[in-house]
N, C-alpha and C. Protein backbone atom coordinates (compact mmCIF):
# COMPACT_ATOMS: atom_id res chain seq x y z
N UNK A 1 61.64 16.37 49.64
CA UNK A 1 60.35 16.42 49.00
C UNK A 1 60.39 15.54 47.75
N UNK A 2 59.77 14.62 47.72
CA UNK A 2 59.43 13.70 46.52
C UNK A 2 58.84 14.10 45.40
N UNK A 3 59.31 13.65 44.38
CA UNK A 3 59.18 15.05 42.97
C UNK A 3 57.71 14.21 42.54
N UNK A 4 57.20 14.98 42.01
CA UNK A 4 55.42 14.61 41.33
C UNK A 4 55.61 14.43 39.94
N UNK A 5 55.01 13.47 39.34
CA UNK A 5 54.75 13.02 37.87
C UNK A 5 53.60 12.89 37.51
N UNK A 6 53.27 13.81 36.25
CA UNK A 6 51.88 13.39 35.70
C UNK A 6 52.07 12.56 34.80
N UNK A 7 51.45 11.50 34.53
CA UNK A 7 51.58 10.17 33.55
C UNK A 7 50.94 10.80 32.06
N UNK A 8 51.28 11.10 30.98
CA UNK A 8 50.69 11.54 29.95
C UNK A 8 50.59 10.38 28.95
N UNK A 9 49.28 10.23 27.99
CA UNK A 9 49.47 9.17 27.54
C UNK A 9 49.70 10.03 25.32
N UNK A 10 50.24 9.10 24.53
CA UNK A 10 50.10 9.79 23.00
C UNK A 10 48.91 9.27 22.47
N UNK A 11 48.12 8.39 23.30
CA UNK A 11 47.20 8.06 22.56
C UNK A 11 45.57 8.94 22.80
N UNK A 12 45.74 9.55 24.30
CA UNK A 12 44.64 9.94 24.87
C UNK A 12 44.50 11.86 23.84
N UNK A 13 43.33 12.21 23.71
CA UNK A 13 43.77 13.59 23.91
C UNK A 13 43.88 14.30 25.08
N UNK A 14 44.66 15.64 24.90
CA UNK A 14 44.55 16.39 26.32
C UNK A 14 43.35 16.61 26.63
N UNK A 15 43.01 17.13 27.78
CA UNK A 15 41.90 17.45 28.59
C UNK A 15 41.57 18.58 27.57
N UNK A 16 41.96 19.81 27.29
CA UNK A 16 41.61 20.83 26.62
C UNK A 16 42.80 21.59 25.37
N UNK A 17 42.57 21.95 24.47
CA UNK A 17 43.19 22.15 23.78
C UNK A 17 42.39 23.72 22.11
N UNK A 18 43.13 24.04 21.92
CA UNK A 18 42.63 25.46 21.10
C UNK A 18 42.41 24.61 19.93
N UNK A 19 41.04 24.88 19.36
CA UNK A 19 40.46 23.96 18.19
C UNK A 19 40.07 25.94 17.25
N UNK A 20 40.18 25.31 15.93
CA UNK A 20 39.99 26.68 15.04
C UNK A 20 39.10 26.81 13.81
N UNK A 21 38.11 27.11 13.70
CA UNK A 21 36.97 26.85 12.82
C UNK A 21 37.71 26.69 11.55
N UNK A 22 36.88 25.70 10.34
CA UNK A 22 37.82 25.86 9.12
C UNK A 22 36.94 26.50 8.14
N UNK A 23 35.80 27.48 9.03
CA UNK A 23 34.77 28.25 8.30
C UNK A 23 35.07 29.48 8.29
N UNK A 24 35.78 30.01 9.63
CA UNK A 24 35.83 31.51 9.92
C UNK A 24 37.17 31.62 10.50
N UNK A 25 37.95 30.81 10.75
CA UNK A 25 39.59 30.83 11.38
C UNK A 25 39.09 31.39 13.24
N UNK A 26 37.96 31.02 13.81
CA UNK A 26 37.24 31.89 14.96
C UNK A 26 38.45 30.61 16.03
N UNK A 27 38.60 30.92 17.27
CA UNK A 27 39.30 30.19 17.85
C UNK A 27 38.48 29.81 19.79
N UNK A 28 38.55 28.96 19.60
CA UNK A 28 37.71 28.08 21.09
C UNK A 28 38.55 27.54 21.54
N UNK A 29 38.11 26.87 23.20
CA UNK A 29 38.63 25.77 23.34
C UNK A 29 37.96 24.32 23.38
N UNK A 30 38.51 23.48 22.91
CA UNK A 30 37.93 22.16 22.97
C UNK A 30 38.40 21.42 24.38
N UNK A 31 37.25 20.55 24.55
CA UNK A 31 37.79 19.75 25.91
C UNK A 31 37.11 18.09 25.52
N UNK A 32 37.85 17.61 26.33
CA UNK A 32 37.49 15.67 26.34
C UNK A 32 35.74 15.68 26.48
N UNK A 33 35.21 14.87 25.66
CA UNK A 33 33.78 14.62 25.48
C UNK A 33 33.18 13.94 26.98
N UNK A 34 32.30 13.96 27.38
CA UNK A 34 31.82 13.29 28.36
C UNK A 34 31.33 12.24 27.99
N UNK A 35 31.33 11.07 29.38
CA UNK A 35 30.92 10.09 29.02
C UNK A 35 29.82 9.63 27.86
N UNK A 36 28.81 10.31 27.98
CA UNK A 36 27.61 9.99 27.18
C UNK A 36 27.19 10.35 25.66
N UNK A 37 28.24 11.53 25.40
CA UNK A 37 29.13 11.95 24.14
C UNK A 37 29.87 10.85 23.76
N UNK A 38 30.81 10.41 23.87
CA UNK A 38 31.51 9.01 23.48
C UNK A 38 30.50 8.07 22.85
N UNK A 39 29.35 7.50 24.05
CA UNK A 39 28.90 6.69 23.56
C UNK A 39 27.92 7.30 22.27
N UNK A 40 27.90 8.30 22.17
CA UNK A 40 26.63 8.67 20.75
C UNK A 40 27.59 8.86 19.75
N UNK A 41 29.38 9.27 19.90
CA UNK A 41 30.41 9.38 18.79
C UNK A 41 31.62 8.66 19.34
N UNK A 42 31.30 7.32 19.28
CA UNK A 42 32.67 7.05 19.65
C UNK A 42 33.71 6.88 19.48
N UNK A 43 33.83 7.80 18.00
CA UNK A 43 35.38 8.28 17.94
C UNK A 43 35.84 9.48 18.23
N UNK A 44 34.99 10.13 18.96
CA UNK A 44 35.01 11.13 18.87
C UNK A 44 36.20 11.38 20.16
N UNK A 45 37.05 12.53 19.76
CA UNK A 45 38.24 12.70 20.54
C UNK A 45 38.03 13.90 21.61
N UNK A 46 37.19 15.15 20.90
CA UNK A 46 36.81 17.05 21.42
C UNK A 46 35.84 17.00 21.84
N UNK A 47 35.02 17.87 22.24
CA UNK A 47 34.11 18.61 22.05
C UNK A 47 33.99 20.05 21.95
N UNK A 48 33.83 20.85 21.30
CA UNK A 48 33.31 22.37 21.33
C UNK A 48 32.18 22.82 21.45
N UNK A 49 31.85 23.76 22.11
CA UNK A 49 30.22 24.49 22.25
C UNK A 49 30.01 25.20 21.18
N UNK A 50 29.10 25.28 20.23
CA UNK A 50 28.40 26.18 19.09
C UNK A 50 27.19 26.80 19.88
N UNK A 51 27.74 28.03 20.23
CA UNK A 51 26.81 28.43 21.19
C UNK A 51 26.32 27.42 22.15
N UNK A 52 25.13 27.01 22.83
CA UNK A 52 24.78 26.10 23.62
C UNK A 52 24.43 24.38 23.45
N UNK A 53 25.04 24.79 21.43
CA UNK A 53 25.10 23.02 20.97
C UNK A 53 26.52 22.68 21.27
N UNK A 54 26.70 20.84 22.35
CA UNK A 54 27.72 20.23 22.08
C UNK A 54 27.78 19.79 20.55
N UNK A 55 29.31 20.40 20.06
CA UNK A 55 29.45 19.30 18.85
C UNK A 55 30.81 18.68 18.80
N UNK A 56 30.65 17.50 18.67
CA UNK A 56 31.64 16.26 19.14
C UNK A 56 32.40 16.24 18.16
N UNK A 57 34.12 16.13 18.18
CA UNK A 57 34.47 15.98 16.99
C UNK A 57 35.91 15.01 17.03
N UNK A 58 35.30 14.50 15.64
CA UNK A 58 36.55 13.04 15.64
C UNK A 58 37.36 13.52 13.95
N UNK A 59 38.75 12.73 15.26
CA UNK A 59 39.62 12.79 13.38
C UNK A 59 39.19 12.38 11.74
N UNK A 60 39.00 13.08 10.78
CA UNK A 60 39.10 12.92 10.16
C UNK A 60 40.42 12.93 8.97
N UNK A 61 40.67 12.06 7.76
CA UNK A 61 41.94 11.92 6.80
C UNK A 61 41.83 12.86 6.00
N UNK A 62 41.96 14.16 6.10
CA UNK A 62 41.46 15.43 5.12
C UNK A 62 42.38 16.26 5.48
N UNK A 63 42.39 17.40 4.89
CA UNK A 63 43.90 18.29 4.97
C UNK A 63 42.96 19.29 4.72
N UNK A 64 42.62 20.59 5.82
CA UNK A 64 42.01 21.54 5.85
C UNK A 64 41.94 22.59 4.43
N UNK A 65 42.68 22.47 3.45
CA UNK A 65 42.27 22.50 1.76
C UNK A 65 41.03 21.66 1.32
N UNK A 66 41.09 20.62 1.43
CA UNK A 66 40.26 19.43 0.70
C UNK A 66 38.96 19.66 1.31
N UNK A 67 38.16 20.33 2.04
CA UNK A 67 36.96 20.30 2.89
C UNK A 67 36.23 20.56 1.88
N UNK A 68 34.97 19.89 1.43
CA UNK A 68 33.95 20.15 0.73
C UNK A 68 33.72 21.57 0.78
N UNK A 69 33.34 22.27 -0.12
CA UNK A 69 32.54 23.78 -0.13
C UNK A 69 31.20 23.41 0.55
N UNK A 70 30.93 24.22 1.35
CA UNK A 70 29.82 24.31 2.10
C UNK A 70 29.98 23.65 3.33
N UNK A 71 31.10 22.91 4.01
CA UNK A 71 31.19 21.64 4.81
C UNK A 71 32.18 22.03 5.75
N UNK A 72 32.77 23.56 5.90
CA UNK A 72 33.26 24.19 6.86
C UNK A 72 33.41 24.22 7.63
N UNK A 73 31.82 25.04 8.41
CA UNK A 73 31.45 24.96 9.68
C UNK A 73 31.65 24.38 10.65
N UNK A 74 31.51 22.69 10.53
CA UNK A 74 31.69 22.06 11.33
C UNK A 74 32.78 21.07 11.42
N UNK A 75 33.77 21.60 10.52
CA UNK A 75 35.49 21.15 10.64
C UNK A 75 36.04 22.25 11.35
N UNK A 76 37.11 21.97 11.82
CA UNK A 76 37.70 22.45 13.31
C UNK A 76 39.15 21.85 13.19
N UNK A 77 40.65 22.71 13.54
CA UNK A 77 42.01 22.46 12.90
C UNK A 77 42.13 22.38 14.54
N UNK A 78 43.06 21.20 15.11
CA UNK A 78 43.30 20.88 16.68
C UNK A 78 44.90 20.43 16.61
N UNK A 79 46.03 21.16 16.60
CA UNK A 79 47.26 20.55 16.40
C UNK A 79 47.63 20.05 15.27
N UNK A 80 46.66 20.76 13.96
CA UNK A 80 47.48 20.34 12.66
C UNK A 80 46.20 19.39 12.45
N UNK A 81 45.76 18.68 12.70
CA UNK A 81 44.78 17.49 12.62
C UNK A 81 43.12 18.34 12.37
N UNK A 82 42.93 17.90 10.95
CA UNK A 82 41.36 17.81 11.23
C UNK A 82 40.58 17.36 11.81
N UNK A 83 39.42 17.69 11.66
CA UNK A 83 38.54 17.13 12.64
C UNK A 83 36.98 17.65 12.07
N UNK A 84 36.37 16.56 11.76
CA UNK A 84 34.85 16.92 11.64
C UNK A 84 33.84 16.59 13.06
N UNK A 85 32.79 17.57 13.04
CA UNK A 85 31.52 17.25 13.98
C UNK A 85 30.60 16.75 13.91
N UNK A 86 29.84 16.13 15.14
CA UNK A 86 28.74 15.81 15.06
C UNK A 86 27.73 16.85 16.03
N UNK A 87 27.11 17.27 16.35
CA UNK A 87 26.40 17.55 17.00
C UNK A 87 25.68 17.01 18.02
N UNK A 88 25.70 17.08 19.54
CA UNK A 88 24.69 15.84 19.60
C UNK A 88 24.40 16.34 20.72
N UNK A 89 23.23 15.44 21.70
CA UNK A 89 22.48 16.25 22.62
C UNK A 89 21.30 15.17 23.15
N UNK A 90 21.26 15.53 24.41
CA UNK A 90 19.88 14.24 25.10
C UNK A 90 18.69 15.24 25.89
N UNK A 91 17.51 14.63 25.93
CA UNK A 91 16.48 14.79 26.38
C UNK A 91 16.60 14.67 27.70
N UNK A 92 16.23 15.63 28.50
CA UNK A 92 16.18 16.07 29.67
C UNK A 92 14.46 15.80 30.30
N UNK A 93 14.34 14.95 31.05
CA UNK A 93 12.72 15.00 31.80
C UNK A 93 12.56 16.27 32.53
N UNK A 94 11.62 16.53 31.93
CA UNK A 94 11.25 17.71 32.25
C UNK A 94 9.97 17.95 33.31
C-alpha cells in the first residue's frame, strides 16, 4: 500500500483553525474566506461568523495588549497572531 501525503504549505492558512475574541476571550472556529471574501479583503487570511455576519480577518502588527479601547470586538487571537475584521457581505437578487 502506497503511503498518502498531504502537501502543507507555511504560507497558506489552514482550512480551519480556533480564533478567540480579544473582547470576551469567547472561542469559534475560523475557516479560509471564500472566493468573493478575498476579493472585498484581500488580505484577509479567516473568516468567522458574528452571528449571521461574515467577518473577514487579516493579520494585523499589534500584540493583543495594544488594541485600542473600544476596538476589541472585532480583533480575534489565531495561533498567537492578531488579527483585525472586516465585515463584509453581498446583495442577493431577490
Amino acid at each position: 500500500m502506497a503511503a498518502q501525503f498531504e502537501q502543507m504549505s507555511l504560507f497558506c492558512p489552514n482550512e480551519e483553525a480556533e480564533a478567540i475574541c480579544c473582547m470576551d476571550g469567547g472561542r469559534t472556529t475560523a475557516s479560509a474566506p471564500e472566493g468573493w471574501m478575498k476579493r472585498l479583503v484581500p488580505a484577509g487570511e479567516y473568516v468567522v461568523m458574528v452571528g449571521v455576519h461574515p467577518l473577514v480577518l487579516r493579520p494585523v502588527p499589534l500584540r493583543a495588549e495594544d488594541i485600542q479601547e473600544g476596538h476589541h470586538y472585532y480583533h480575534y487571537l489565531i495561533g498567537g497572531q492578531v488579527y483585525a475584521g472586516i465585515f463584509v457581505g453581498r446583495e442577493m437578487d431577490g
